[in-house]
Structure formats: C-alpha cells, structure tokens
C-alpha atoms as a PDB file:
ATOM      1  CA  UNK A   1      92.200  72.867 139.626  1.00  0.00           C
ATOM      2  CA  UNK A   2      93.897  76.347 139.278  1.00  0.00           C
ATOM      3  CA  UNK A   3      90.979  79.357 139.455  1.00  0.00           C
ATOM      4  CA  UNK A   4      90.673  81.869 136.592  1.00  0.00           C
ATOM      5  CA  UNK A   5      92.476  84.842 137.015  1.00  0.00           C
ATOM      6  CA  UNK A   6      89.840  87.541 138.173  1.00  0.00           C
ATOM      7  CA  UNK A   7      89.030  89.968 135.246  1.00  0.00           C
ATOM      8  CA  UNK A   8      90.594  93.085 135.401  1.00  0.00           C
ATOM      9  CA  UNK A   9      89.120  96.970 134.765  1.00  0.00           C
ATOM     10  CA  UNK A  10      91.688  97.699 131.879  1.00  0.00           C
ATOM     11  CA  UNK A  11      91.290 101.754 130.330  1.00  0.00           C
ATOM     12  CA  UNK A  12      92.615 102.509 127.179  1.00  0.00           C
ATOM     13  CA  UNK A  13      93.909 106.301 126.023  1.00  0.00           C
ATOM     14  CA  UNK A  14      94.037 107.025 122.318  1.00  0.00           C
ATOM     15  CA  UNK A  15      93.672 110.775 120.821  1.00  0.00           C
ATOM     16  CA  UNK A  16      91.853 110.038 118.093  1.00  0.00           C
ATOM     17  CA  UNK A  17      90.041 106.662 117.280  1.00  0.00           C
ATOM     18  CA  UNK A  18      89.765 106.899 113.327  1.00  0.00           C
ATOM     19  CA  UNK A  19      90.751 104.442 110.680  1.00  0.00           C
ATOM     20  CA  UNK A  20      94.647 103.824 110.369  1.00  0.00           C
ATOM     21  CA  UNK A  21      97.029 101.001 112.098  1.00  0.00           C
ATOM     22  CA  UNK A  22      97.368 102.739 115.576  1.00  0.00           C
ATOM     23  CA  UNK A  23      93.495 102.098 116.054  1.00  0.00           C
ATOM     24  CA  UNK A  24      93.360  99.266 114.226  1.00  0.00           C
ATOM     25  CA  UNK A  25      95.691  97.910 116.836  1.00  0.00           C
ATOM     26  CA  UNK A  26      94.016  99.623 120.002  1.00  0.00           C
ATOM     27  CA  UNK A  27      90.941  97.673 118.337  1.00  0.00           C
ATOM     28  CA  UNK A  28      92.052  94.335 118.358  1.00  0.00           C
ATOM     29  CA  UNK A  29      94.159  94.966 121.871  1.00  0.00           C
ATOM     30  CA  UNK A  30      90.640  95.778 123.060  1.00  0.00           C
ATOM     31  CA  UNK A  31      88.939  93.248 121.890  1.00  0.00           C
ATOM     32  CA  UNK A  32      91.089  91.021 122.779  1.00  0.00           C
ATOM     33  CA  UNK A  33      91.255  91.445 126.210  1.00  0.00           C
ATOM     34  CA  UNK A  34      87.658  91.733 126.378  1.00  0.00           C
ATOM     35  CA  UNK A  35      87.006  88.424 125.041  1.00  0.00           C
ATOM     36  CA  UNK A  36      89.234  87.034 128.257  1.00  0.00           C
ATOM     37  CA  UNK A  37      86.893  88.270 130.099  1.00  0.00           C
ATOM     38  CA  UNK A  38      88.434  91.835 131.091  1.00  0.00           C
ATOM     39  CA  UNK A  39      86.137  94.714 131.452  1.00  0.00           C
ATOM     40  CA  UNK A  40      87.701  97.137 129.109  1.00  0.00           C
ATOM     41  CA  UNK A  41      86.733 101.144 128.375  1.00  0.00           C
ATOM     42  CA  UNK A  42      88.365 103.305 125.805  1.00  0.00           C
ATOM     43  CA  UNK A  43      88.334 106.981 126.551  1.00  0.00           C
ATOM     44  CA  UNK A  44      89.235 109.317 123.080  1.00  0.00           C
ATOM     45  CA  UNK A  45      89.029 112.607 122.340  1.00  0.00           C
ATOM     46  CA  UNK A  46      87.232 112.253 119.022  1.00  0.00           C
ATOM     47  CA  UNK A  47      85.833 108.896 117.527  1.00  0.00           C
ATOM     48  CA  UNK A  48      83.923 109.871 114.413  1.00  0.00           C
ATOM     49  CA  UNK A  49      81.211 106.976 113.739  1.00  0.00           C
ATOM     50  CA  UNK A  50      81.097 107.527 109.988  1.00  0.00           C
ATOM     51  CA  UNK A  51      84.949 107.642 109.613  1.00  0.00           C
ATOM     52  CA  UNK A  52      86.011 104.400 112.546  1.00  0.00           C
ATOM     53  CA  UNK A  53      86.533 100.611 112.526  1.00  0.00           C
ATOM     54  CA  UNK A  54      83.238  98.955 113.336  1.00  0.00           C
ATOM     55  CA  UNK A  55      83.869  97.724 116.777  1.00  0.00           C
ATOM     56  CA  UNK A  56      84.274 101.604 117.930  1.00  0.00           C
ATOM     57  CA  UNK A  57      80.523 102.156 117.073  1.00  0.00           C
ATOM     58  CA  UNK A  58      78.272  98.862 116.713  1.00  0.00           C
ATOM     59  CA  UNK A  59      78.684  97.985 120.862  1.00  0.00           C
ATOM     60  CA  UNK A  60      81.085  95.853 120.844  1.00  0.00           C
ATOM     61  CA  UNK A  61      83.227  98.143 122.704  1.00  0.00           C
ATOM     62  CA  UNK A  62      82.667 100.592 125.290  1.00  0.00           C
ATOM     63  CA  UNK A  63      84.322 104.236 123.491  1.00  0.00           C
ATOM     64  CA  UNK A  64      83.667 107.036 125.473  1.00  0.00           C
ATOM     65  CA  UNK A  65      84.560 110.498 124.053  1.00  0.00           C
ATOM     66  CA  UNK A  66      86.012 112.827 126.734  1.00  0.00           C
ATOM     67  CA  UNK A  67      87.744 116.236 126.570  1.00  0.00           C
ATOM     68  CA  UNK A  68      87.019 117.499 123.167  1.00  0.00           C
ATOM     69  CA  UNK A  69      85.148 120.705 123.910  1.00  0.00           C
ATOM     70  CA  UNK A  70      87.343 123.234 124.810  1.00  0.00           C
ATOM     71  CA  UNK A  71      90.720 122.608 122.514  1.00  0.00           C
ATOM     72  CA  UNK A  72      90.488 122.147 119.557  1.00  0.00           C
ATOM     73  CA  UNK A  73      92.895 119.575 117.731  1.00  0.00           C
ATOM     74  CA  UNK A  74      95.172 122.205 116.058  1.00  0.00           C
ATOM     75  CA  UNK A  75      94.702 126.233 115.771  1.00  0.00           C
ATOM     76  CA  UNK A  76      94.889 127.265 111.954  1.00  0.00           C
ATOM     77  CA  UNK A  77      95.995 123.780 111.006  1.00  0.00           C
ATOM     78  CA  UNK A  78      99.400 124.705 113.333  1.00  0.00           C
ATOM     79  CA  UNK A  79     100.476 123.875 116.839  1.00  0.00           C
ATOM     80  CA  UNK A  80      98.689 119.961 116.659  1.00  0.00           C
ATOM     81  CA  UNK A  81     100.948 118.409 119.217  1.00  0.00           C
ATOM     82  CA  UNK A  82     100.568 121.412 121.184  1.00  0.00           C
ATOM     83  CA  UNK A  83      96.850 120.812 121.362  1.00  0.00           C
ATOM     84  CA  UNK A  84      96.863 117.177 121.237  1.00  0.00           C
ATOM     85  CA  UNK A  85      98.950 117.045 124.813  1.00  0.00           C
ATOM     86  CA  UNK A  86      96.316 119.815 126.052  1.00  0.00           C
ATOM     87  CA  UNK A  87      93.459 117.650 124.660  1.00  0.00           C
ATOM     88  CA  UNK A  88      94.500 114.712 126.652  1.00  0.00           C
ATOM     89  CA  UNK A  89      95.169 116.579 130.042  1.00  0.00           C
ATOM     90  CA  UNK A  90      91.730 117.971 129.383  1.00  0.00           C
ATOM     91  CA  UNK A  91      90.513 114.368 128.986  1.00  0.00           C
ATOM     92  CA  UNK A  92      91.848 112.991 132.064  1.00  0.00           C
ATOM     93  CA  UNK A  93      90.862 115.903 134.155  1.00  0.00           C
ATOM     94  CA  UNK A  94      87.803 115.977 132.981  1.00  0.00           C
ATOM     95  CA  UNK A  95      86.835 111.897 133.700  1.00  0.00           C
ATOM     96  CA  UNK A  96      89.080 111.858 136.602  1.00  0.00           C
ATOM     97  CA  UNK A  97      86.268 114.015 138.488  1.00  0.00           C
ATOM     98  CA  UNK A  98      83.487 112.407 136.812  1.00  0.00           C
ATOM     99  CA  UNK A  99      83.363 108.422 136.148  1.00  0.00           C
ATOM    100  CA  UNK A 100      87.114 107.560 136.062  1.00  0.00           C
ATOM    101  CA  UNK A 101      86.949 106.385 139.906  1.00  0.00           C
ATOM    102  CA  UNK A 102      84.025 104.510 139.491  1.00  0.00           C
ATOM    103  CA  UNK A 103      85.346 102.138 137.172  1.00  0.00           C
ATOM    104  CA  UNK A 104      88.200 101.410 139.658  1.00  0.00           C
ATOM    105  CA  UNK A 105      91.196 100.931 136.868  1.00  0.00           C
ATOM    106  CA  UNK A 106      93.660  98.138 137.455  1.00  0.00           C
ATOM    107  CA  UNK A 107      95.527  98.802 134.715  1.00  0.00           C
ATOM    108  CA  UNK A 108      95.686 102.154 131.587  1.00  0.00           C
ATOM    109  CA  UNK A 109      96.612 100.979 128.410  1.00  0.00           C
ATOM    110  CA  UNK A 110      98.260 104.822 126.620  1.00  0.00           C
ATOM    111  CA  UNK A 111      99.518 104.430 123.072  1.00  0.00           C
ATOM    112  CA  UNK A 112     100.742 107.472 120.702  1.00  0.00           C
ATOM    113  CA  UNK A 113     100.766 110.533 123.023  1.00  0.00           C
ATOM    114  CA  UNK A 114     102.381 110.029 126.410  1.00  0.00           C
ATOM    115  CA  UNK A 115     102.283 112.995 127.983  1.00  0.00           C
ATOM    116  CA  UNK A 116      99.664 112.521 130.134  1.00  0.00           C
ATOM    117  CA  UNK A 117     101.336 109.523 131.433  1.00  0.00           C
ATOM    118  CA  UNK A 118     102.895 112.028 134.576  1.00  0.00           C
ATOM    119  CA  UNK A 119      99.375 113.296 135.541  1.00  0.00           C
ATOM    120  CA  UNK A 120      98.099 109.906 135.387  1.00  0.00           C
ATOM    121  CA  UNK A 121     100.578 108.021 137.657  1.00  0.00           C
ATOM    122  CA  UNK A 122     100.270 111.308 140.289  1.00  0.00           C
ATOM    123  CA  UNK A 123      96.269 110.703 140.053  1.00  0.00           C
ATOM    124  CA  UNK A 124      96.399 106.834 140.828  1.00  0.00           C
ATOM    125  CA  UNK A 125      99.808 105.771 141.536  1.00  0.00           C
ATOM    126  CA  UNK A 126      98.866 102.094 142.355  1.00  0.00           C
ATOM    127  CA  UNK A 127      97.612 101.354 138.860  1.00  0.00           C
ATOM    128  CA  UNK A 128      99.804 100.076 136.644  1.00  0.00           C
ATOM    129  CA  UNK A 129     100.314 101.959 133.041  1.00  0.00           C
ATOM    130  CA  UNK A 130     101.347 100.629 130.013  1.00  0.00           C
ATOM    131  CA  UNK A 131     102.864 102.832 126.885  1.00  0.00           C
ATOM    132  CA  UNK A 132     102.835 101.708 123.302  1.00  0.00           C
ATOM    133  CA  UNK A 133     104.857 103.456 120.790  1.00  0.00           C
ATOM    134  CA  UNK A 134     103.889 103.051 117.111  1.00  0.00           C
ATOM    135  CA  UNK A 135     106.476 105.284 116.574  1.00  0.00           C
ATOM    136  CA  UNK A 136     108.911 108.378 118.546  1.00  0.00           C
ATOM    137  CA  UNK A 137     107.008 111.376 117.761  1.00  0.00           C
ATOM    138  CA  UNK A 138     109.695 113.373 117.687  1.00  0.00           C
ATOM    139  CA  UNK A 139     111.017 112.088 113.945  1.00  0.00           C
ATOM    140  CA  UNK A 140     107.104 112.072 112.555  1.00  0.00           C
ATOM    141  CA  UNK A 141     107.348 116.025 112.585  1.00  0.00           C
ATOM    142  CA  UNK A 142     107.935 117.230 110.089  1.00  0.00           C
ATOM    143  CA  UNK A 143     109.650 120.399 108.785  1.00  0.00           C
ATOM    144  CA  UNK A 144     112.613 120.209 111.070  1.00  0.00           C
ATOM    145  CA  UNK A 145     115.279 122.024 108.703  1.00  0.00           C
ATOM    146  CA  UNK A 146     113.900 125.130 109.675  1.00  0.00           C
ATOM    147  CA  UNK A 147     115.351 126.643 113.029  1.00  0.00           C
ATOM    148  CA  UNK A 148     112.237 127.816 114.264  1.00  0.00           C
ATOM    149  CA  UNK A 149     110.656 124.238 113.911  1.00  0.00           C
ATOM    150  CA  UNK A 150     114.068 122.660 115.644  1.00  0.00           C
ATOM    151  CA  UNK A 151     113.158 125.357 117.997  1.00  0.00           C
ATOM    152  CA  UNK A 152     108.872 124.800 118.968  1.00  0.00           C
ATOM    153  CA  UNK A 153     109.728 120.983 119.140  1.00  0.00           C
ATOM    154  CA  UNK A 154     112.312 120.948 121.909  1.00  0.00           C
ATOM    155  CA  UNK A 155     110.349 120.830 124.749  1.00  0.00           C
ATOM    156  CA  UNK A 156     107.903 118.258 123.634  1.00  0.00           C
ATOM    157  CA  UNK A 157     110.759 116.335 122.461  1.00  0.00           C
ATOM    158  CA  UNK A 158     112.373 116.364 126.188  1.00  0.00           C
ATOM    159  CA  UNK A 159     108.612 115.654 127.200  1.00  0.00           C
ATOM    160  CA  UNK A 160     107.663 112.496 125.236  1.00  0.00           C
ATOM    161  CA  UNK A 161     111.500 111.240 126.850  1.00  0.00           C
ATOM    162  CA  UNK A 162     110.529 111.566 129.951  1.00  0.00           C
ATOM    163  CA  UNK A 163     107.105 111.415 130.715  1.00  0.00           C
ATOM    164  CA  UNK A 164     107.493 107.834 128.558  1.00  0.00           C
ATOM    165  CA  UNK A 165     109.576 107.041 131.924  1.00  0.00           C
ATOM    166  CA  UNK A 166     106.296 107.225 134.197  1.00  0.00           C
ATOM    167  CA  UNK A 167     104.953 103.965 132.475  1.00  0.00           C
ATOM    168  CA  UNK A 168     105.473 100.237 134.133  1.00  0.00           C
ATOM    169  CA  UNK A 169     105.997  99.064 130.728  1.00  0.00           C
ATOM    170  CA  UNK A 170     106.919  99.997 127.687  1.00  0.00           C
ATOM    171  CA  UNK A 171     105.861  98.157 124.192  1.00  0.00           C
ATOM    172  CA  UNK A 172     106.470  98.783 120.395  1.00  0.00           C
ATOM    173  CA  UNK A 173     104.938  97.551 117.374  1.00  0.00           C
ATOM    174  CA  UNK A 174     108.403  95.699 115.342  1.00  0.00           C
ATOM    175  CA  UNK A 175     112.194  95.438 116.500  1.00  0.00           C
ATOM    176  CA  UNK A 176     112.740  98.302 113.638  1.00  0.00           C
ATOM    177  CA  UNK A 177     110.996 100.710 115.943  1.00  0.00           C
ATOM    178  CA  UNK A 178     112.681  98.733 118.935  1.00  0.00           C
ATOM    179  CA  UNK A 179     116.080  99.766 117.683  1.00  0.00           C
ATOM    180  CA  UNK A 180     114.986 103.261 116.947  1.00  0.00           C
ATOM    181  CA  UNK A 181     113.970 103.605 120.566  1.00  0.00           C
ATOM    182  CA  UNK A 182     117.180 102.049 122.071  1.00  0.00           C
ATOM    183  CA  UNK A 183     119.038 104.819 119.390  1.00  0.00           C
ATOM    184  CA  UNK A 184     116.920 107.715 120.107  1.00  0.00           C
ATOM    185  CA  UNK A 185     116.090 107.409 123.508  1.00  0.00           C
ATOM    186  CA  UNK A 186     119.152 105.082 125.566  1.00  0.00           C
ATOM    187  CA  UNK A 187     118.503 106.478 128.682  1.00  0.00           C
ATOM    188  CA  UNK A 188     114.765 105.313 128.922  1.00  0.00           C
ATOM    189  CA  UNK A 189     115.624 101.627 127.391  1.00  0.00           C
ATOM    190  CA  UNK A 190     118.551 101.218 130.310  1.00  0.00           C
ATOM    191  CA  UNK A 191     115.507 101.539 133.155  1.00  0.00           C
ATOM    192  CA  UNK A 192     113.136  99.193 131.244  1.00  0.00           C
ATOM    193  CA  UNK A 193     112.812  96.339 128.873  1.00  0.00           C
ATOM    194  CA  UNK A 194     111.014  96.996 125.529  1.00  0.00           C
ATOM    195  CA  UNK A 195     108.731  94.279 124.268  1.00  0.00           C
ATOM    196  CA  UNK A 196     107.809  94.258 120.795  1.00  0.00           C
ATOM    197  CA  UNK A 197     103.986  92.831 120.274  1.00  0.00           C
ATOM    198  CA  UNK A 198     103.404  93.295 117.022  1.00  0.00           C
ATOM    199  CA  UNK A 199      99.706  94.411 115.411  1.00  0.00           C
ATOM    200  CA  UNK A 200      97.979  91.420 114.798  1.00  0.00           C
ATOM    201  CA  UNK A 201      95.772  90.595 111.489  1.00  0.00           C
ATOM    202  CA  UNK A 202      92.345  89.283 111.644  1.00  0.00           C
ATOM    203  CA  UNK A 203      92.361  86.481 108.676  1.00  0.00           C
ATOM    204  CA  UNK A 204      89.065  84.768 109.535  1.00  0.00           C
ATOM    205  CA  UNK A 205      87.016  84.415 106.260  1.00  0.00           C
ATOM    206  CA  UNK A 206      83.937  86.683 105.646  1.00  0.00           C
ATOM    207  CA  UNK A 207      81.276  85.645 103.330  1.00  0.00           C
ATOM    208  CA  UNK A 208      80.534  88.211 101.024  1.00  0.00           C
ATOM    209  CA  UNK A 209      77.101  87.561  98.932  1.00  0.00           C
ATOM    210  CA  UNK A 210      79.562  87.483  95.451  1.00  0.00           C
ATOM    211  CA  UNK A 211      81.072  84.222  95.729  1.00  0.00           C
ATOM    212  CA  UNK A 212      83.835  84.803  93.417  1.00  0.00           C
ATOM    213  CA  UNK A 213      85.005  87.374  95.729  1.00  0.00           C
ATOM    214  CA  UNK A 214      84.803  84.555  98.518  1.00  0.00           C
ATOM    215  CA  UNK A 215      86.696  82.409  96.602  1.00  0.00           C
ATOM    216  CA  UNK A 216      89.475  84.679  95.721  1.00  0.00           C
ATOM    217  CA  UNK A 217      89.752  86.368  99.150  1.00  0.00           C
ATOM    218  CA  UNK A 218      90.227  82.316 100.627  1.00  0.00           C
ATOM    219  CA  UNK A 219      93.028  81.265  97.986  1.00  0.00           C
ATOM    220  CA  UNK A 220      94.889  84.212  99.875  1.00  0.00           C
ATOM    221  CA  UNK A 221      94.660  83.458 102.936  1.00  0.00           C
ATOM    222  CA  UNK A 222      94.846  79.742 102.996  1.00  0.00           C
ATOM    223  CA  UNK A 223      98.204  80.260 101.555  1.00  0.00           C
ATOM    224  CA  UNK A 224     100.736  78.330 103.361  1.00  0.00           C
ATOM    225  CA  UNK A 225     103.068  81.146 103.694  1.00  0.00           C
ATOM    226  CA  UNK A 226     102.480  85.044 103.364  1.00  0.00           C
ATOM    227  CA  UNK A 227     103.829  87.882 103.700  1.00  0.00           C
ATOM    228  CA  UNK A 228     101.537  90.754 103.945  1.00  0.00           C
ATOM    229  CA  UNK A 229     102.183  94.531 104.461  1.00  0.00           C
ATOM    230  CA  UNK A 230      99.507  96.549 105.233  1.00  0.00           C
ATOM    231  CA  UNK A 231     100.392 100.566 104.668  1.00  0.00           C
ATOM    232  CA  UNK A 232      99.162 103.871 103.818  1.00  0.00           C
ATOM    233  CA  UNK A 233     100.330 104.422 100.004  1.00  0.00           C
ATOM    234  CA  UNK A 234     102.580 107.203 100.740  1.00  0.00           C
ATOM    235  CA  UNK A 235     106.680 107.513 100.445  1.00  0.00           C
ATOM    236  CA  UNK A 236     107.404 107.419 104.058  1.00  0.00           C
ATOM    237  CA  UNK A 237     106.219 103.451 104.641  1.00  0.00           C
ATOM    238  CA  UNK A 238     108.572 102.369 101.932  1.00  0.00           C
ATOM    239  CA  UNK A 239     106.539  99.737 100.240  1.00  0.00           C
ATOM    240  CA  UNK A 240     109.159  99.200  97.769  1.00  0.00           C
ATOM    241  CA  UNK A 241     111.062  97.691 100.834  1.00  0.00           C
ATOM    242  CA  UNK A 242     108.565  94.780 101.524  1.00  0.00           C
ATOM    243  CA  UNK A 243     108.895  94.012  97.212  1.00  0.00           C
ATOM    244  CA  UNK A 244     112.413  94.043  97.524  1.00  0.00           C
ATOM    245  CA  UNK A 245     112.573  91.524  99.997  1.00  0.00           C
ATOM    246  CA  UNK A 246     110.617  89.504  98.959  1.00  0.00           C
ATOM    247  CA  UNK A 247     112.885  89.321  95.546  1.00  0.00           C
ATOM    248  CA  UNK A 248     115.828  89.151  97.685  1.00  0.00           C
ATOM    249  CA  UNK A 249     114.235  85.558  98.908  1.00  0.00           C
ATOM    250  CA  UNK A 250     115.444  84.040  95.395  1.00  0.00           C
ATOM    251  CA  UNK A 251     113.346  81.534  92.959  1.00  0.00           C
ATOM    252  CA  UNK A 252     113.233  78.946  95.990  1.00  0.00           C
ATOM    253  CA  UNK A 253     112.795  80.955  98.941  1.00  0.00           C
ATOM    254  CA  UNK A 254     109.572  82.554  97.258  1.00  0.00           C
ATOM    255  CA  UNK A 255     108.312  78.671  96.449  1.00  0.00           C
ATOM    256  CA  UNK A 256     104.950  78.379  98.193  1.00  0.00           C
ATOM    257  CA  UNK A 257     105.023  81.942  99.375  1.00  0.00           C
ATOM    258  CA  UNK A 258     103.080  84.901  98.912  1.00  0.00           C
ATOM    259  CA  UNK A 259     103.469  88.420  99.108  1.00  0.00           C
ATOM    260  CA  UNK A 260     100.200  90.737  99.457  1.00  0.00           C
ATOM    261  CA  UNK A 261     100.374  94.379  99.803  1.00  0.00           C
ATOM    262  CA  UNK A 262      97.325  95.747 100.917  1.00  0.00           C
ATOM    263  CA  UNK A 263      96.712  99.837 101.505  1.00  0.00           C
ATOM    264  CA  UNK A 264      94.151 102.678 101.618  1.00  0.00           C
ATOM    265  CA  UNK A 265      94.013 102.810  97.461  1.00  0.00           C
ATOM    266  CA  UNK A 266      94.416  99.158  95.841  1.00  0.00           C
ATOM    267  CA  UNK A 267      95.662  95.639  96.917  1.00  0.00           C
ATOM    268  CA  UNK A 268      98.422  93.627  95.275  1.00  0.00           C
ATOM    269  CA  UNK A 269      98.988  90.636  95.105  1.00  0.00           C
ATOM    270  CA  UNK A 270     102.331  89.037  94.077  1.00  0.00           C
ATOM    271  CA  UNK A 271     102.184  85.146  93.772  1.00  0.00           C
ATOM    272  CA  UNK A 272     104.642  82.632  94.244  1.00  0.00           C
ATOM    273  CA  UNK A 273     105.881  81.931  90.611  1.00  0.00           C
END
C-alpha cells in the first residue's frame, strides 16, 4: 500500500487580503491545500477583518500580517506600485529574521506582485516558488498616454519581466491571460511552461433561515449546465462579452443551460428559454 505523501510547509504572499477574485482565489488555494493535510501560512501586508472573506479571520486559516508599518500603500494616493514592491521587501525582511525559518518552507505560493520573488530565491534557494498571475501588471496601469507615466512605469515593467523568471513555476488564471503572457512577455514563456488553473467556485448549498431563498439559490445551482461569470461591475471586465456568448450559442445550444452573472452590485440570472 503506497504511503501518503508527507504534508508540506506551503507560505503564501499576497499584498493585500481584501474581498475581490485574487483573494478569493488565494482563499480557496489555501484551503485547499490545507484540507490535504498541508500546513499552510499566509503572510499579507494588510488583511482588514471587517472588509475580508471569512476564512482570513474566523481560524480557519493561519493570516499573519507582516511589513505594514513603515510604508505606507501609496503616498498622496500616487506612487502605489512603488510602495507595494517596498511593502513586500519590507515583509520578507522583516519575517525572514523573525519566524520565517522556523516554519521551514517547502514551497512559497506569490500571486499579484512578483518582485520579491529575487530576494526570496537568494534567501532560500532550495525552496521551490510558485507565481500566479491574475493578470501582467504592466497593462492594469493606467494613464499610460501621458509620457511621464510611459516614463515612471519602465522600470517596474522590466522588473515584473524578470523577477517573474526567479519562480519554478509559473500559473495563470484562463488561456485569455495565457495568451497575453506568451504576447507580452515571449521571452519568459520560452524558459517555462504556463499552466492555467483556473479560480474555482464553491457551489455547496447554504441554508439560509428564509427558505424561499434556499429554494431559489438550489434551482441555480442544480442546473445541469451553467455558465457563471463572476466580476466587478465596471467597463474593463466586459460583461457584455459573457451575454454575448451566450446568445452566440443559438436557441439549441442554450437548451438546458444557464447563464448567471453575479458581481459586487446585483446578480442576474438569464435562463434557458
């Protein structure tokens, strides 16, 4: 009989553990890997606990927040990546020295900001690092028609290109962001392959006291087929895009199939006739 794989000492990164899709991933990732049986501590610079998913506060994750006493996360609302990259050397620095060692990492998990990912393989070179990118960085700024903007970004652009290269592996969230990546960044996707795990979606059923609300919440998920986009209401995530496909499945290819749009403001639902 083959032995269990001994449980690893897996450290997650992320700047900022609020409520949006990023964490909402790092979450579940967490959790995940937890419930194999994988001791697993998250290290943030800020983790509000009235504005953060409930795992991040009610125990069932260890979130520890490190290196948010000195910088601040932007200086008169400007220079945030600036501060973000000095945030997270701060954070490493700081834990490195302190209780970093004693939980004897086998593996970091680093999502969003991967600058640190250079001081991190020169600190403990035998541990293995894994990146996730939501997203490059470098085409979420905004602003860039001006010259001076084109101008500030250029070295963290170069920087989020190569320090990306100190990782083992490299994963994003959908092929869309896959293809960006090979577009953007060629260089980095010839030296290693990019695997897409997508966010997953918790769809076990809650029980609410109003059954009515129970009731409707189960005829969408025990759908056979859905479709589901889950977005900040705001141009940029193009939910128009995830209605027009599904109209450009037809009369039939919709049969049995439902689309559910779910944000920050309202939820609809679109059903199969």
């Amino acid at each position: 009989m083959a032995s269990k794989p001994k449980p690893k000492n897996i450290i997650f990164f992320h700047p900022d553990l609020g409520i949006g899709g990023a964490e909402r991933l790092i979450i579940d990732a967490a959790v995940g890997l937890q419930n194999l049986g994988h001791k697993v501590t998250i290290f943030t610079s800020h983790c509000d606990p009235q504005h953060c998913f409930d795992e991040a506060r009610d125990g069932t994750l260890d979130v520890r927040v490190r290196g948010n006493t000195v910088i601040p996360p932007s200086l008169f609302s400007r220079f945030t990546i600036l501060c973000a990259i000095a945030r997270q050397f701060h954070l490493i620095l700081q834990i490195h020295f302190s209780e970093l060692r004693a939980l004897s990492p086998d593996a970091f998990f680093v999502d969003q900001l991967s600058a640190g990912l250079p001081l991190l393989h020169s600190l403990y070179p035998s541990t293995r690092v894994l990146f996730y990118c939501h997203f490059p960085d470098l085409l979420l700024a905004k602003g860039r028609q001006k010259w001076w903007k084109r101008a500030y970004r250029v070295p963290f652009d170069g920087l989020e290109e190569w320090s990306m290269g100190f990782a083992d592996a490299v994963c994003v969230n959908s092929g869309f962001t896959r293809g960006v990546v090979a577009k953007q960044w060629p260089g980095l996707v010839r030296g290693k392959e990019l695997e897409v795990v997508y966010p997953c979606v918790d769809v076990r059923e809650k029980k609410p006291a109003n059954e009515d609300v129970e009731r409707e919440e189960s005829l969408v998920w025990r759908d056979r087929d859905i479709l589901l986009s889950i977005n900040r209401f705001e141009k940029k995530k193009d939910v128009g895009l995830a209605i027009r496909a599904y109209a450009g499945l037809g009369k039939h290819g919709r049969k049995g199939v439902r689309l559910v749009v779910a944000g920050k403001i309202l939820t609809l639902i679109y059903p199969s006739h």
